[in-house]
Protein backbone atom coordinates (compact mmCIF):
# COMPACT_ATOMS: atom_id res chain seq x y z
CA UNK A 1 12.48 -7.33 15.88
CA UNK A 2 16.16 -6.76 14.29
CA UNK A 3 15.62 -9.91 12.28
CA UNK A 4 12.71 -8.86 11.19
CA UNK A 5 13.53 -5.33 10.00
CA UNK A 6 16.94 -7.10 8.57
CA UNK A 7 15.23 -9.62 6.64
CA UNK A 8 12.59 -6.91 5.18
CA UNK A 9 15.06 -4.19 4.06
CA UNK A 10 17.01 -7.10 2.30
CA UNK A 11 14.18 -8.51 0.48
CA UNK A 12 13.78 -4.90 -1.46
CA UNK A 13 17.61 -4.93 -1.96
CA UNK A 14 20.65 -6.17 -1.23
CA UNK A 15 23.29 -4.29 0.42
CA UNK A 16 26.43 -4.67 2.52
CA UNK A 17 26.37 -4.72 6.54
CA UNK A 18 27.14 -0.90 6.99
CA UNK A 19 24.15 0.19 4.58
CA UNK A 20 22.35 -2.20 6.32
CA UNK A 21 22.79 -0.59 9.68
CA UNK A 22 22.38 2.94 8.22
CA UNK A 23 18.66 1.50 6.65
CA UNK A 24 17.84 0.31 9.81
CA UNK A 25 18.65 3.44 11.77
CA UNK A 26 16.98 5.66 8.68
CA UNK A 27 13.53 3.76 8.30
CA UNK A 28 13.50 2.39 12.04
CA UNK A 29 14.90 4.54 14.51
CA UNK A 30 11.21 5.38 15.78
CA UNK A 31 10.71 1.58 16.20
CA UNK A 32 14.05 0.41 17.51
CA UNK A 33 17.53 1.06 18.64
CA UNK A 34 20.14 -0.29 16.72
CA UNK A 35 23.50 -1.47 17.97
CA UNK A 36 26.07 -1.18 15.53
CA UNK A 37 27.38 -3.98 17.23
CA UNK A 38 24.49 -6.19 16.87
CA UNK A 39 24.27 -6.33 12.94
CA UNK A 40 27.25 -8.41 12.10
CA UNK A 41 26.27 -11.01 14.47
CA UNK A 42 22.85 -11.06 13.67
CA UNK A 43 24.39 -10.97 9.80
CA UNK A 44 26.47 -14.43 10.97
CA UNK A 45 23.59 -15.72 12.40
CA UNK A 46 21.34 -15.55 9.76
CA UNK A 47 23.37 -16.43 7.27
CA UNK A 48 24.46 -19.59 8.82
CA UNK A 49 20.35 -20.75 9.48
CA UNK A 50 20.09 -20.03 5.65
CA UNK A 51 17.87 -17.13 5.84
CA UNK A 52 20.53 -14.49 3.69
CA UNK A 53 23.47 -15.03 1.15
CA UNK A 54 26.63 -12.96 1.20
CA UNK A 55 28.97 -12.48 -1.73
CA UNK A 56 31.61 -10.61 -1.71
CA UNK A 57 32.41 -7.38 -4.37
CA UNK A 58 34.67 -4.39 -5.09
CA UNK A 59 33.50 -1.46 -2.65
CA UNK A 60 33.37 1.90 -5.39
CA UNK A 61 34.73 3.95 -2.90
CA UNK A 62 37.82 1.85 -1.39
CA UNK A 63 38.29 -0.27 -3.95
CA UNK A 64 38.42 -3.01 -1.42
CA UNK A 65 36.46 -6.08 -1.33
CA UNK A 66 33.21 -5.67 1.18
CA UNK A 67 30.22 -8.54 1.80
CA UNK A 68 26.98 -7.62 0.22
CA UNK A 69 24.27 -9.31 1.66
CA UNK A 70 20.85 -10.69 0.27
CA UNK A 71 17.77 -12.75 1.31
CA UNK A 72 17.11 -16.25 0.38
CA UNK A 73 13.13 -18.28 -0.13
CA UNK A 74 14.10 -19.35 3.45
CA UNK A 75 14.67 -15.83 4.50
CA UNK A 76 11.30 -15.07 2.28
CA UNK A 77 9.26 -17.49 4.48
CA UNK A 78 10.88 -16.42 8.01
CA UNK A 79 9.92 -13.19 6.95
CA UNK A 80 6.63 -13.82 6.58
CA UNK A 81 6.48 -16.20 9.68
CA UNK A 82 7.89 -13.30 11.86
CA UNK A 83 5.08 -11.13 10.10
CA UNK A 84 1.84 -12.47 10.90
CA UNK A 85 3.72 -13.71 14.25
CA UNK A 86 2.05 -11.83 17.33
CA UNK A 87 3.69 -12.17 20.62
CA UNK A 88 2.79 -11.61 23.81
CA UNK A 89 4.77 -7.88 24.04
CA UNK A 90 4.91 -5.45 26.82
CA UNK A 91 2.99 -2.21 25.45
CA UNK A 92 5.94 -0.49 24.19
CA UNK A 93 7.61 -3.21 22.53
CA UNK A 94 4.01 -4.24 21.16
CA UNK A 95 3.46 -0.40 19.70
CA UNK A 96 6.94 -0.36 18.12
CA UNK A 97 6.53 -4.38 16.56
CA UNK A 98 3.61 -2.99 14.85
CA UNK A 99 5.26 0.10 13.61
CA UNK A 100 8.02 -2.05 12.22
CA UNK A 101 5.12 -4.02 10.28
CA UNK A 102 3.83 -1.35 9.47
CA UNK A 103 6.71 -0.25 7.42
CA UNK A 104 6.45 -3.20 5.34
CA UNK A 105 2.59 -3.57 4.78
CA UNK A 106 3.16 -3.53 1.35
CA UNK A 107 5.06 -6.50 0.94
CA UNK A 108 2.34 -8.65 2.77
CA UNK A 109 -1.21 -9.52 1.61
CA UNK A 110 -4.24 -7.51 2.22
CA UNK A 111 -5.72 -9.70 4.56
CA UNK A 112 -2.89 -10.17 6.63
CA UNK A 113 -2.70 -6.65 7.01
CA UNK A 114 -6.19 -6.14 8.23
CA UNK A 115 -5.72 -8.76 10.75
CA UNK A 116 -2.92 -6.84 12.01
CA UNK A 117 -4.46 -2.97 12.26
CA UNK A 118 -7.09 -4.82 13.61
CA UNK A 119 -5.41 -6.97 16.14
CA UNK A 120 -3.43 -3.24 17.10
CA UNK A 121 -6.55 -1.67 17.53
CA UNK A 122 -7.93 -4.39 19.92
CA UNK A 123 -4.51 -3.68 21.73
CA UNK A 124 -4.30 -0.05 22.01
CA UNK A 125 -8.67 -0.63 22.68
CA UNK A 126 -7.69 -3.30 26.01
CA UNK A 127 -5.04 -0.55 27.04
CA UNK A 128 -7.80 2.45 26.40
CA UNK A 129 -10.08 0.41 28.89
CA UNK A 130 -7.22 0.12 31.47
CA UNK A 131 -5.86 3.62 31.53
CA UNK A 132 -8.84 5.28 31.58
CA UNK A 133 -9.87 3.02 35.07
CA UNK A 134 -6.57 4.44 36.30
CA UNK A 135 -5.88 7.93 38.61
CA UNK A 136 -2.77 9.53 39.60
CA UNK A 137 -3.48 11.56 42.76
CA UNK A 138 -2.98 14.63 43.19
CA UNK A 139 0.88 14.67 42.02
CA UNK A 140 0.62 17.38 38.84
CA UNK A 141 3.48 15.50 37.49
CA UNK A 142 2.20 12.51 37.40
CA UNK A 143 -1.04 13.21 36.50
CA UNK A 144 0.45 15.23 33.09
CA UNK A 145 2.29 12.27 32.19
CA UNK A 146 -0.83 10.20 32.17
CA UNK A 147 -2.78 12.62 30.56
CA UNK A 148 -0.53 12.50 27.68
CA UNK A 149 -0.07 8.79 27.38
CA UNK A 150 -4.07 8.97 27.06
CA UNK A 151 -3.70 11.44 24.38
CA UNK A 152 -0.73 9.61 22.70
CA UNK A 153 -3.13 6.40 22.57
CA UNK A 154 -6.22 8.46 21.52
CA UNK A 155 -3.80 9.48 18.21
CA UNK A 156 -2.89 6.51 18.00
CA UNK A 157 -6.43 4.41 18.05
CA UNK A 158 -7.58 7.38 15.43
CA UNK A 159 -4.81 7.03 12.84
CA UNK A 160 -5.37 3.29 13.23
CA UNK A 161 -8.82 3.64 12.00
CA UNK A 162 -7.71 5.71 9.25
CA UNK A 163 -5.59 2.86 8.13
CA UNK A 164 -8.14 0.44 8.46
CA UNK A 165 -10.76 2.60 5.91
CA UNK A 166 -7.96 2.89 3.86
CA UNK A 167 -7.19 -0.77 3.69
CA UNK A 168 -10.48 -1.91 3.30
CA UNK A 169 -11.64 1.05 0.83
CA UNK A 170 -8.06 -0.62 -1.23
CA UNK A 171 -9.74 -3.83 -0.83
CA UNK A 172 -13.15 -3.15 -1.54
CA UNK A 173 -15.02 -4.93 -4.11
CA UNK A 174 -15.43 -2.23 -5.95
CA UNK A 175 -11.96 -0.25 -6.16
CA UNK A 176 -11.16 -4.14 -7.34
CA UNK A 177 -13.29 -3.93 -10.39
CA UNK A 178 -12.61 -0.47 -10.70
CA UNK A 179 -8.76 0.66 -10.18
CA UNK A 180 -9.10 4.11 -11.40
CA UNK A 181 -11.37 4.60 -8.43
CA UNK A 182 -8.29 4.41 -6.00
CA UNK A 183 -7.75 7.61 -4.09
CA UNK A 184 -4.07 8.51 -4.64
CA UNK A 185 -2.14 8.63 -1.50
């Protein structure tokens, strides 16, 4: 998922490794954890598959030199690969993949991102039909833990629909012929 939030923050703009990691931990902190250590490497690495660029210029505030990094078609396409990729997750990794998709919905086209709210609310649907087959005993603990992971993924299958009317109201034929029928949001 780090290559994928890496490769979307540096398609809206190119920055050097430390912004990067401060982006990441800014927009994606819900989503992910982020290892400082992890960002150069993943930096090297996808620089040397061709994916980002680095060049190299005077940093304002030290007045030394500093790599600024930015994405390349290749890096374009991987992006978009990684985007309409969706893997087999366990149900927290799958909820935070999403949310990092999410972030970027408006750099991908409207139908891919109906297929992903709607492949999310199949998800979080399966899951909905497997919790609620589930008990807990008689453990109050345990039982208010579950209660609120049914809650969580009742919020969760609402604001999905939301998103969904709201994608397919933007993508209506008529808010097509008609822009200044868009609701402002």
């Amino acid at each position: 998922m780090l290559e994928l939030c890496a490769l979307g923050l540096l398609q809206r703009e190119p920055v050097h490794g430390y912004r990067l990691k401060q982006d990441l931990e800014l927009f994606m902190s819900s989503c992910l954890s982020v290892n400082y250590g992890a960002i150069y490497p993943l930096l090297h690495r996808l620089e040397e598959r061709g994916y980002i660029e680095s060049s190299t210029e005077e940093s304002p505030e030290s007045g030394s030199p500093r790599k600024i990094y930015s994405v390349t078609p290749e890096g374009q396409a991987q992006w978009q690969t990684l985007m309409a990729q969706q893997p087999r997750d366990s149900w927290v990794n799958s909820r935070s993949r999403f949310m990092v998709k999410f972030f970027f919905f408006s750099d991908i086209d409207p139908e891919l991102r109906l297929k992903l709210l709607k492949a999310r609310i199949r998800a979080c649907e399966e899951r909905q039909d497997l919790v609620y087959g589930e008990e807990f005993g008689s453990d109050s603990y345990q039982q208010a833990a579950w209660q609120r992971h049914l809650q969580m993924l009742m919020s969760e299958l609402h604001w999905l629909h939301e998103q969904l009317q709201k994608e397919q109201g933007r993508n209506s034929p008529e808010t097509q012929a008609n822009p200044s029928n868009r609701a402002i949001h």
